[in-house]
C-alpha atoms as a PDB file:
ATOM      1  CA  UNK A   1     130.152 211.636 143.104  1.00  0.00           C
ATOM      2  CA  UNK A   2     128.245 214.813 143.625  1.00  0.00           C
ATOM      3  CA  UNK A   3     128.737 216.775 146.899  1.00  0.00           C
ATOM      4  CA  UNK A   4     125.945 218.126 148.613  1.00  0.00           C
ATOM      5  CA  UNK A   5     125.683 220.409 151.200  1.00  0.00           C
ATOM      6  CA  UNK A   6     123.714 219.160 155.071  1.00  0.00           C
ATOM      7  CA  UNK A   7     121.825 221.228 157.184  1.00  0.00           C
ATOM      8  CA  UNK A   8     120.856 221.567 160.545  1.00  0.00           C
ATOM      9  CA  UNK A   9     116.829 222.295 161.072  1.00  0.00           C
ATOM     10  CA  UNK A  10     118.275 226.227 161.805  1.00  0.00           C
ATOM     11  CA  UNK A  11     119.384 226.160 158.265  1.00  0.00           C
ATOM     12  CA  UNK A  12     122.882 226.378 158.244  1.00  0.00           C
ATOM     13  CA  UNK A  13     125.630 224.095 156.880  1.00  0.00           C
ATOM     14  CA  UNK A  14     127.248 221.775 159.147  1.00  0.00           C
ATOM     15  CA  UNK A  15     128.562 219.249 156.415  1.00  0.00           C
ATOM     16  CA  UNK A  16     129.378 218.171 153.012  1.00  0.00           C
ATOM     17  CA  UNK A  17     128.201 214.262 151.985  1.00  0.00           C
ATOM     18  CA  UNK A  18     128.538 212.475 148.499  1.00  0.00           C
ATOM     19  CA  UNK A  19     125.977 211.681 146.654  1.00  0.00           C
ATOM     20  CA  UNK A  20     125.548 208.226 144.008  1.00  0.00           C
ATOM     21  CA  UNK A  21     125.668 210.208 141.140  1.00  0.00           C
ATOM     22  CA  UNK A  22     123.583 206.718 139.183  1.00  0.00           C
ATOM     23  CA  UNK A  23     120.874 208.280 141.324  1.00  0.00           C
ATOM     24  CA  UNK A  24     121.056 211.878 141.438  1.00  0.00           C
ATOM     25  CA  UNK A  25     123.448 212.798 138.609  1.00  0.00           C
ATOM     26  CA  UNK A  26     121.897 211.147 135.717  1.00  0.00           C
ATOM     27  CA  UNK A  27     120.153 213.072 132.219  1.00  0.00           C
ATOM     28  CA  UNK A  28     116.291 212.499 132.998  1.00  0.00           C
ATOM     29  CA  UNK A  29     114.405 210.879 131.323  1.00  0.00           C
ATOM     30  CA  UNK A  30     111.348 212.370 130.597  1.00  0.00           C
ATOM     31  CA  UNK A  31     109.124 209.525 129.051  1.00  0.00           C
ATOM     32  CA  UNK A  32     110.142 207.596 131.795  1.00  0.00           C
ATOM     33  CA  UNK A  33     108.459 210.021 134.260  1.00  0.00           C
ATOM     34  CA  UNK A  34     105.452 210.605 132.214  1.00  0.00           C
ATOM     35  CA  UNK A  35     104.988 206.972 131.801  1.00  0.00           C
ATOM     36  CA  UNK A  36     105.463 206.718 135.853  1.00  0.00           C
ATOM     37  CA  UNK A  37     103.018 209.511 137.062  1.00  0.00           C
ATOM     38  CA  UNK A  38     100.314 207.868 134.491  1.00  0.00           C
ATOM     39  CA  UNK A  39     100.828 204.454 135.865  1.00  0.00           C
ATOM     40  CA  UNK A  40     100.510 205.893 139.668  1.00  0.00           C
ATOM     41  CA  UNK A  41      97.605 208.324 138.506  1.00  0.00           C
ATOM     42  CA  UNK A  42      95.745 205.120 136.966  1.00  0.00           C
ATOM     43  CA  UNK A  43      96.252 203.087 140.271  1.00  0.00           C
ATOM     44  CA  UNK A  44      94.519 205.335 142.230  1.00  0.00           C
ATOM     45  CA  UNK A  45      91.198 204.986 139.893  1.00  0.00           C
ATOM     46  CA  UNK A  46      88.955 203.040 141.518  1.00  0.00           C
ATOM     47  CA  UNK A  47      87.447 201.701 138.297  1.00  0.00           C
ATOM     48  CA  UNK A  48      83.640 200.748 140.635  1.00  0.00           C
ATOM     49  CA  UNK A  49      81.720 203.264 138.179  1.00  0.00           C
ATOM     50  CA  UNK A  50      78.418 201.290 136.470  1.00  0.00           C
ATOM     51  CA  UNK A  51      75.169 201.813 134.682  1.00  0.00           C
ATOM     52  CA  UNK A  52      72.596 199.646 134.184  1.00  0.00           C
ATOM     53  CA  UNK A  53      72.135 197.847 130.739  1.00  0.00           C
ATOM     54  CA  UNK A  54      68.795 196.354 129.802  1.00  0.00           C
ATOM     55  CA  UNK A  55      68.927 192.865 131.715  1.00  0.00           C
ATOM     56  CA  UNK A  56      69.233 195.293 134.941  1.00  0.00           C
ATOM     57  CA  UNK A  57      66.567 197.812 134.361  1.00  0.00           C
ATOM     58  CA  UNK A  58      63.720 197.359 136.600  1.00  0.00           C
ATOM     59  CA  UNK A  59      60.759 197.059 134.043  1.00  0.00           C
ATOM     60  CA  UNK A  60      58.786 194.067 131.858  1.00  0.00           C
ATOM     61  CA  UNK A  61      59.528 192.543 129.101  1.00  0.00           C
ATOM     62  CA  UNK A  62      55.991 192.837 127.648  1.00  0.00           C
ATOM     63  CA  UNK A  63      55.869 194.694 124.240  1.00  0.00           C
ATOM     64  CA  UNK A  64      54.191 198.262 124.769  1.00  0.00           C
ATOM     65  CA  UNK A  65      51.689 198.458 121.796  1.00  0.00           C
ATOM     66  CA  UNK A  66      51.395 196.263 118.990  1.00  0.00           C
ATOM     67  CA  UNK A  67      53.568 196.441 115.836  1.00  0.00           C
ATOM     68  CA  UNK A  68      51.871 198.161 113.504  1.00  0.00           C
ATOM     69  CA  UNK A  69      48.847 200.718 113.288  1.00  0.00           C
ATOM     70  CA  UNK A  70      49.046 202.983 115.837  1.00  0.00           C
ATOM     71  CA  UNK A  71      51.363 205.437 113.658  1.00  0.00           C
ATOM     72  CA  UNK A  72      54.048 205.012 116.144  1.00  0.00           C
ATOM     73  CA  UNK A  73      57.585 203.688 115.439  1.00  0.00           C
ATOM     74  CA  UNK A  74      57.555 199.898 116.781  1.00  0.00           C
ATOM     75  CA  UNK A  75      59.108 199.402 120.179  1.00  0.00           C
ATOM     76  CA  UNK A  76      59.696 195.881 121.927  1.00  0.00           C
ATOM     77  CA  UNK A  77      60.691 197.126 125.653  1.00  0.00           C
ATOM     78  CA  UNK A  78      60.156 199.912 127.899  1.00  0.00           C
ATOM     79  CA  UNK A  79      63.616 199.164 129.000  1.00  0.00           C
ATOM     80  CA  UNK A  80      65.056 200.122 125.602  1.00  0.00           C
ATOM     81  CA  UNK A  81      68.018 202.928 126.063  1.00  0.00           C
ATOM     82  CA  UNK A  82      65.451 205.437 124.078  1.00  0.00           C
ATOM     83  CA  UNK A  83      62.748 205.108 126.682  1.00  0.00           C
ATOM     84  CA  UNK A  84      62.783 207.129 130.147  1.00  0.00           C
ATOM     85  CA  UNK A  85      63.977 205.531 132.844  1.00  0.00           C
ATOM     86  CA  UNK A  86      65.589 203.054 130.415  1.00  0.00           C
ATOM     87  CA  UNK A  87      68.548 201.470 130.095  1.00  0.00           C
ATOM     88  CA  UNK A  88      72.126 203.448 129.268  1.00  0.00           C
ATOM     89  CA  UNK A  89      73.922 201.886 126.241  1.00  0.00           C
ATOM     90  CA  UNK A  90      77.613 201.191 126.074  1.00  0.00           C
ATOM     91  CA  UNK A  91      78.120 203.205 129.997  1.00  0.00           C
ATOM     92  CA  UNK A  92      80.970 202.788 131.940  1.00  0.00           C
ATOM     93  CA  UNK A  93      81.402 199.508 133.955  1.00  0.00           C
ATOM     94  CA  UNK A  94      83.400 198.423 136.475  1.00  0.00           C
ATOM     95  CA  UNK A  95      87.118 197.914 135.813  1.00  0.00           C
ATOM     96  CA  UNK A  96      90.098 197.749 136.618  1.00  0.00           C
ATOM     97  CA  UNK A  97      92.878 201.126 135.464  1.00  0.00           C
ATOM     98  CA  UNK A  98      96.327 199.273 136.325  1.00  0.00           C
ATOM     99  CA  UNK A  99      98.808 200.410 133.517  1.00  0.00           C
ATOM    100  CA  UNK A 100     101.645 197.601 134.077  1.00  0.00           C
ATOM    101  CA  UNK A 101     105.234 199.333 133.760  1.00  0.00           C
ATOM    102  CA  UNK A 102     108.714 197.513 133.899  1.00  0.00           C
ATOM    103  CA  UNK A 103     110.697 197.505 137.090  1.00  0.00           C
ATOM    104  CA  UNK A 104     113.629 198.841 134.905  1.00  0.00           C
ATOM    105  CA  UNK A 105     111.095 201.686 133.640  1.00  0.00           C
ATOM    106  CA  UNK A 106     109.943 202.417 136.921  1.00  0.00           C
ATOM    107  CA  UNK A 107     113.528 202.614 138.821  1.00  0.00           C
ATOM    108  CA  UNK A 108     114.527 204.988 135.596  1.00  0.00           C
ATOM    109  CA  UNK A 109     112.042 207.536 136.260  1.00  0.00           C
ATOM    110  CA  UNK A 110     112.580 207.571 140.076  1.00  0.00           C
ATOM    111  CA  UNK A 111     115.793 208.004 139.669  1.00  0.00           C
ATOM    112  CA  UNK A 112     115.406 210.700 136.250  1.00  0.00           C
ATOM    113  CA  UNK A 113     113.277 212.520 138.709  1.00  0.00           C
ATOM    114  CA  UNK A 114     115.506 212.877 141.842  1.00  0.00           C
ATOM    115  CA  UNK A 115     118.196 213.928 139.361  1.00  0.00           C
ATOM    116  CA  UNK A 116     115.863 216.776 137.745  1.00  0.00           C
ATOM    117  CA  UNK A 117     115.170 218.111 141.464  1.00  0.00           C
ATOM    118  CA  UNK A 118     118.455 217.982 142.178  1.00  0.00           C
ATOM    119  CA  UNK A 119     119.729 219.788 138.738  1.00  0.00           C
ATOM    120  CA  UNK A 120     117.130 222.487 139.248  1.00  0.00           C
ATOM    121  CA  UNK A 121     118.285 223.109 143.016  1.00  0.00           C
ATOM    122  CA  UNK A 122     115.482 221.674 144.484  1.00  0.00           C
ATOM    123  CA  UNK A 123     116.914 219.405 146.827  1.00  0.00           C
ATOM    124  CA  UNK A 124     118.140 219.966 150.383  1.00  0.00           C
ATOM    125  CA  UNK A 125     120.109 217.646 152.780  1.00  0.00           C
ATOM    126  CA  UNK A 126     119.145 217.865 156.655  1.00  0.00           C
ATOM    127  CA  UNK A 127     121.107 216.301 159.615  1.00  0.00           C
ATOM    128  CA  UNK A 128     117.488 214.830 160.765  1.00  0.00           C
ATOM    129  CA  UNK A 129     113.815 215.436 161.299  1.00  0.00           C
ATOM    130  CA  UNK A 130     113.930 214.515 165.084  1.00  0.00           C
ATOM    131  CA  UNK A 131     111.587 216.452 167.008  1.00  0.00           C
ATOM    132  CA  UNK A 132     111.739 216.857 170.624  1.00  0.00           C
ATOM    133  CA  UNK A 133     108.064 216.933 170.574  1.00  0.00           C
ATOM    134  CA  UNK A 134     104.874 216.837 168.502  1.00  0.00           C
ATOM    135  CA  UNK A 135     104.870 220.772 167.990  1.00  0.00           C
ATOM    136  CA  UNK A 136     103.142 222.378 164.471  1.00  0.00           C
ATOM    137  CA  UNK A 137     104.997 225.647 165.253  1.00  0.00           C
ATOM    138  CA  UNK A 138     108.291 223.784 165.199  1.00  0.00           C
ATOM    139  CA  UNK A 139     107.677 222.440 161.814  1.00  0.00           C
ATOM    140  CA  UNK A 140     106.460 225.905 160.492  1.00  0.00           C
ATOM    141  CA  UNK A 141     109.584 227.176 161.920  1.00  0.00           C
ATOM    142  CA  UNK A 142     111.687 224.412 159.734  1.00  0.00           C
ATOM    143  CA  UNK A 143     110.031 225.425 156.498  1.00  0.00           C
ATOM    144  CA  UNK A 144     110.502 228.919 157.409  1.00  0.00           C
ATOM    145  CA  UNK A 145     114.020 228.562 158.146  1.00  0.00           C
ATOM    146  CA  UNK A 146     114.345 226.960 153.983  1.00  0.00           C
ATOM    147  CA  UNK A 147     112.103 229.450 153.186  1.00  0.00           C
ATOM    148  CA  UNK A 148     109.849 226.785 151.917  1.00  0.00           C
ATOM    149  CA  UNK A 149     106.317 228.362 151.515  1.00  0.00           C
ATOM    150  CA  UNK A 150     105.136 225.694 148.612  1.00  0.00           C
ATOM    151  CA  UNK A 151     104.973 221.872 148.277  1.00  0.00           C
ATOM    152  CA  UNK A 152     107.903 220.449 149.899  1.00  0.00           C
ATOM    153  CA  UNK A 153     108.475 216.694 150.409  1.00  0.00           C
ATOM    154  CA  UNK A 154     110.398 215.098 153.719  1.00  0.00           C
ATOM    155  CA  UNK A 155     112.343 211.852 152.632  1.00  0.00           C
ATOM    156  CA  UNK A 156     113.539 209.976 156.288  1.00  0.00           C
ATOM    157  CA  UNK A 157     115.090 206.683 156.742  1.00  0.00           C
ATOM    158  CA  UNK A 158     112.726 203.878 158.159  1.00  0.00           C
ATOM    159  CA  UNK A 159     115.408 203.331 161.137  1.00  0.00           C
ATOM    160  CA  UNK A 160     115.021 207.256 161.839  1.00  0.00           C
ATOM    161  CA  UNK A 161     113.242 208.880 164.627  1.00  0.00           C
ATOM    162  CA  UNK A 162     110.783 210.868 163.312  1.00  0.00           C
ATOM    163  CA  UNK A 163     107.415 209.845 164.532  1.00  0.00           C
ATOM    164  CA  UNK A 164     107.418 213.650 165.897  1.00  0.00           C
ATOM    165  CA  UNK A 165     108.245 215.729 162.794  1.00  0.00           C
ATOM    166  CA  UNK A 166     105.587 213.565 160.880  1.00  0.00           C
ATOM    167  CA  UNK A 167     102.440 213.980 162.904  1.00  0.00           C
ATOM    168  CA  UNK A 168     103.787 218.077 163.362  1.00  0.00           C
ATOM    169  CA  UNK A 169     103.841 217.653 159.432  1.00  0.00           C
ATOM    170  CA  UNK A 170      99.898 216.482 159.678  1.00  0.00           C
ATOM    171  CA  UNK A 171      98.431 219.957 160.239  1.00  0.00           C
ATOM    172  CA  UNK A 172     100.202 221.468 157.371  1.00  0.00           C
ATOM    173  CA  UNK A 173      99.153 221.610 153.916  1.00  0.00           C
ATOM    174  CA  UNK A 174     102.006 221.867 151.792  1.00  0.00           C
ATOM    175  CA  UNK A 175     104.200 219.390 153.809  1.00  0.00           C
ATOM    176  CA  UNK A 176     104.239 215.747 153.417  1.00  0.00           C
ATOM    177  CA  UNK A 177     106.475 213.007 155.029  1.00  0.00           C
ATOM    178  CA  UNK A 178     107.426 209.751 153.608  1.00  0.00           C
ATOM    179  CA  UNK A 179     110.201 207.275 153.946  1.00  0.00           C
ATOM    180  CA  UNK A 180     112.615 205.743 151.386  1.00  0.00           C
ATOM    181  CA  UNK A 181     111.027 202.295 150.707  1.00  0.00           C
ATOM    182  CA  UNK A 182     107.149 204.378 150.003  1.00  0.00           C
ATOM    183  CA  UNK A 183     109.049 207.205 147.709  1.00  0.00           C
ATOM    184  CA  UNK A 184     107.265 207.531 144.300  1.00  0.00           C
ATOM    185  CA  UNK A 185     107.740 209.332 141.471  1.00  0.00           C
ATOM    186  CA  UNK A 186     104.750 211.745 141.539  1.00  0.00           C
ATOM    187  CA  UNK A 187     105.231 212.777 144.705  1.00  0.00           C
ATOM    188  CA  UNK A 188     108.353 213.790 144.033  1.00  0.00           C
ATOM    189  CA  UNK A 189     107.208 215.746 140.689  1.00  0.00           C
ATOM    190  CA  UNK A 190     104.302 216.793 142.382  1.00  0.00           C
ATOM    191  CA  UNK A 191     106.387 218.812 145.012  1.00  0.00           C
ATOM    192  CA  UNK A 192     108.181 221.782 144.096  1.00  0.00           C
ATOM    193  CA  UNK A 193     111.296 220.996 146.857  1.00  0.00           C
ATOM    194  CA  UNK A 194     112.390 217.709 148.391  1.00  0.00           C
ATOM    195  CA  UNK A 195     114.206 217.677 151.335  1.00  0.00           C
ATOM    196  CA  UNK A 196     116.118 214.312 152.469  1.00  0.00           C
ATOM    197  CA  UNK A 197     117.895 213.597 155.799  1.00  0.00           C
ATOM    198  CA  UNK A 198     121.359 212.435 155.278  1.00  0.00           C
ATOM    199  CA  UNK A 199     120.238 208.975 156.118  1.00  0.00           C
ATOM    200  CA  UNK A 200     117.726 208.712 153.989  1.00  0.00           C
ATOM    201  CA  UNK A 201     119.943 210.364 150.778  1.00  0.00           C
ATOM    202  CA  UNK A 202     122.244 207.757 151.689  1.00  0.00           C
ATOM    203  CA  UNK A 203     120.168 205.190 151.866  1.00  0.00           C
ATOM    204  CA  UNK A 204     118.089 206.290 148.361  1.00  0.00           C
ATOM    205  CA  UNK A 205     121.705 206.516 146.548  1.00  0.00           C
ATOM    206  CA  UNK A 206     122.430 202.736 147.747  1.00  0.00           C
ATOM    207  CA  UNK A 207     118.431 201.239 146.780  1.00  0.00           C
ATOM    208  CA  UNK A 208     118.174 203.112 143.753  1.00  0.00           C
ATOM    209  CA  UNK A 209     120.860 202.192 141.698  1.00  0.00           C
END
């Protein structure tokens, strides 16, 4: 088991906890993120694109000119893809972008990717993220008190109290909350710190594994 320090919001160590080192101690594997980001990137697609082919183009179906002797190459339709205001041949059409990837896959790269943040020292343990009250300048204050000036993600227990820190979080760019059950892999490689409360590292240690 891996010990971790826990912090107060002022910054400063109050406790040590143990981690499940089959979540945040393992060797990462990187195919198994890449595969994971893709398959979350490709979900968000919405896949509605379309063009019209001929048996949409507005447009008869009467021949333009006869066949032969007007020195012209022949042409059956004005809605051919050569004409303007034709059809477009072989455009996109609506579909669907859902890459399917094993739970087994997909429970590897979460956990190769909490282990990677936590290897690189990008991981922090807080007692909580209860606010007193919805108050911006007392979430600036938290990421100043890190010294976390880039993408950080928040990682709270569903049973937590932290309605407050999350709408203070709103207003701020580089700060995003999320709870245990909706943490995914890119937005943990996407941020450049994470920072769990000691419920919720708890918590991730026993779901995870």
């Amino acid at each position: 088991m891996a010990k971790i320090e826990v912090y107060n919001q002022e910054a400063a160590p109050v406790k040590e906890i143990e981690l499940n080192d089959d979540v945040f101690g393992i060797e990462p594997n990187q195919q198994a993120i890449y595969d994971a980001v893709l398959v979350y990137l490709a979900g968000l697609r919405q896949g509605t694109h379309a063009t019209k082919t001929r048996a949409f183009v507005s447009g008869t179906g009467k021949k333009p000119f006869r066949q032969k002797g007007t020195g012209r190459a022949r042409q059956g339709s004005t809605r051919a893809t050569q004409w303007r205001g034709g059809a477009i041949a072989f455009g996109p059409q609506p579909r669907k972008y859902n890459i399917k990837q094993n739970r087994k896959v997909r429970r590897l790269a979460l956990r190769s990717a909490l282990s990677e943040k936590l290897a690189e020292a990008n991981m922090k343990v807080i007692e909580n993220l209860k606010f007193d009250e919805i108050k911006t300048k007392k979430a600036v204050a938290l990421l100043d008190a890190f010294g976390l000036d880039r993408k950080t993600l928040f990682v709270a227990e569903e049973t937590e109290d932290f309605d407050n820190a999350y709408v203070s979080m709103r207003n701020i760019p580089n700060a995003v909350v999320v709870t245990v059950s909706s943490l995914n892999v890119y937005d943990i490689v996407n941020a450049d710190a994470i920072v769990f409360t000691e419920a919720a590292a708890v918590k991730a240690g026993e779901v995870f594994a």
